[in-house]
C-alpha atoms as a PDB file:
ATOM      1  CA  UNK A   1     -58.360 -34.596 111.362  1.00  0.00           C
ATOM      2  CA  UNK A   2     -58.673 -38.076 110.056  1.00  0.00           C
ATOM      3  CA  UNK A   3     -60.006 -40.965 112.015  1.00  0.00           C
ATOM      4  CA  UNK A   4     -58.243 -43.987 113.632  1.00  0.00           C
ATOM      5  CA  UNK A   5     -59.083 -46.806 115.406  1.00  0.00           C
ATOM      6  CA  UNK A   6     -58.235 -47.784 118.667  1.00  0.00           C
ATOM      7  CA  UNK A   7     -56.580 -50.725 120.267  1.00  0.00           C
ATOM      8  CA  UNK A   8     -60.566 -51.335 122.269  1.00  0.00           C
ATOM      9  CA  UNK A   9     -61.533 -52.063 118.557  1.00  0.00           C
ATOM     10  CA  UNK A  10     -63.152 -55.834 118.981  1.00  0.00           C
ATOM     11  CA  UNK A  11     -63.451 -56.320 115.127  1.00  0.00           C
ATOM     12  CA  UNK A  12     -67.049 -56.850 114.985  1.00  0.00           C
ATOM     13  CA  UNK A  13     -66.971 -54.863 111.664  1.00  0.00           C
ATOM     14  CA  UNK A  14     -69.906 -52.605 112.207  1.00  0.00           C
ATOM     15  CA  UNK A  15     -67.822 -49.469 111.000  1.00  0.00           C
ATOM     16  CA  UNK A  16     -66.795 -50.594 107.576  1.00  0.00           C
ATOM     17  CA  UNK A  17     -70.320 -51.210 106.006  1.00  0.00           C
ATOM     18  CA  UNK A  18     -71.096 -47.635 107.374  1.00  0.00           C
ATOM     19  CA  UNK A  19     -67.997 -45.664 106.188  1.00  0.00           C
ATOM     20  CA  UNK A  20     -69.334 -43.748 102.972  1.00  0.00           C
ATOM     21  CA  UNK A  21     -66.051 -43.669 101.561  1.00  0.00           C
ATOM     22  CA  UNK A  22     -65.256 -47.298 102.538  1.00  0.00           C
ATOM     23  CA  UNK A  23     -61.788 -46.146 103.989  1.00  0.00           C
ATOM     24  CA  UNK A  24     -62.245 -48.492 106.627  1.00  0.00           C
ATOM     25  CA  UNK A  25     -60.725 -52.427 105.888  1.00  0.00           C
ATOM     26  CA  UNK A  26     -60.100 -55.219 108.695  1.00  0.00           C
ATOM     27  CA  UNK A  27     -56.703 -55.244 110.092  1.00  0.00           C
ATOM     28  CA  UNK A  28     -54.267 -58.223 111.651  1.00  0.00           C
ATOM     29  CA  UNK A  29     -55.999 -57.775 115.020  1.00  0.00           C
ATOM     30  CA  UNK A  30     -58.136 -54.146 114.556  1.00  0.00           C
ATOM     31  CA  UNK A  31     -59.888 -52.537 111.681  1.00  0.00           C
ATOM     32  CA  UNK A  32     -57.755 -49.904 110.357  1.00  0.00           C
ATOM     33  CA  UNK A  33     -59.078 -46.417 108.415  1.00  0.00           C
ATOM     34  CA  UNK A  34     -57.157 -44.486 105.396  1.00  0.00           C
ATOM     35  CA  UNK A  35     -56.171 -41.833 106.662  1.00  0.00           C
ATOM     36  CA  UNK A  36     -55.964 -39.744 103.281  1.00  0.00           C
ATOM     37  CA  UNK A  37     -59.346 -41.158 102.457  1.00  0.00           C
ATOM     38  CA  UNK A  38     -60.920 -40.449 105.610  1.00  0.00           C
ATOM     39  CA  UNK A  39     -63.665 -37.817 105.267  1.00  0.00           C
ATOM     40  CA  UNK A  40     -63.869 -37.354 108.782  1.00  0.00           C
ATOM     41  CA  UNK A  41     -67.636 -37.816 108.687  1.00  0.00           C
ATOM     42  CA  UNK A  42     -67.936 -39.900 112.055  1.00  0.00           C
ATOM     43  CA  UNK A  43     -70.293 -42.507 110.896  1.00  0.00           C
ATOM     44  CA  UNK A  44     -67.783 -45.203 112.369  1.00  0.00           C
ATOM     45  CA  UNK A  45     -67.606 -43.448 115.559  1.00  0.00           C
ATOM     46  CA  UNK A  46     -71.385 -43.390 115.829  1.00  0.00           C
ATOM     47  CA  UNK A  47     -72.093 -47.100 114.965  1.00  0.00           C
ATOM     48  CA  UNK A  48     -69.040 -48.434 117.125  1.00  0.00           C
ATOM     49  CA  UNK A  49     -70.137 -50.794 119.852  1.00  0.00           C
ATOM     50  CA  UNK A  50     -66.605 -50.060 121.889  1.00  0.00           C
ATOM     51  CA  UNK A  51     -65.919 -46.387 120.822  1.00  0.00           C
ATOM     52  CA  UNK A  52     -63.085 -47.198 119.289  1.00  0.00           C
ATOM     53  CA  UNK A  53     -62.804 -44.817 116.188  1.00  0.00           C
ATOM     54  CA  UNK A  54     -60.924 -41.323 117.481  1.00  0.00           C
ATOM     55  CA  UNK A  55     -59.919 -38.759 115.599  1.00  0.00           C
ATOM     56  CA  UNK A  56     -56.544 -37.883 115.808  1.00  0.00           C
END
């Protein structure tokens, strides 16, 4: 299942520059991930200061 990320998400951009399919784009007020482009890798979730990448 694809990742998404949470309303805890504090924008500090950390998972977009590790996403290796650069799914992963800033938001109004959170980052947001592609769904359909999502490999489901969990680099995001690893780098993510707040834990806000889930998978769904």
């Amino acid at each position: 299942m694809a990742y998404f990320i949470n309303e805890s998400c504090i924008s500090c951009g950390a998972c977009e520059s590790e996403c290796p399919v650069s799914c992963i784009a800033a938001g109004d007020s959170v980052y947001v991930i592609d769904a359909d482009a999502c490999i489901e890798c969990g680099a995001c979730a690893n780098v993510c200061p707040v834990d806000a990448p889930q998978q769904q």
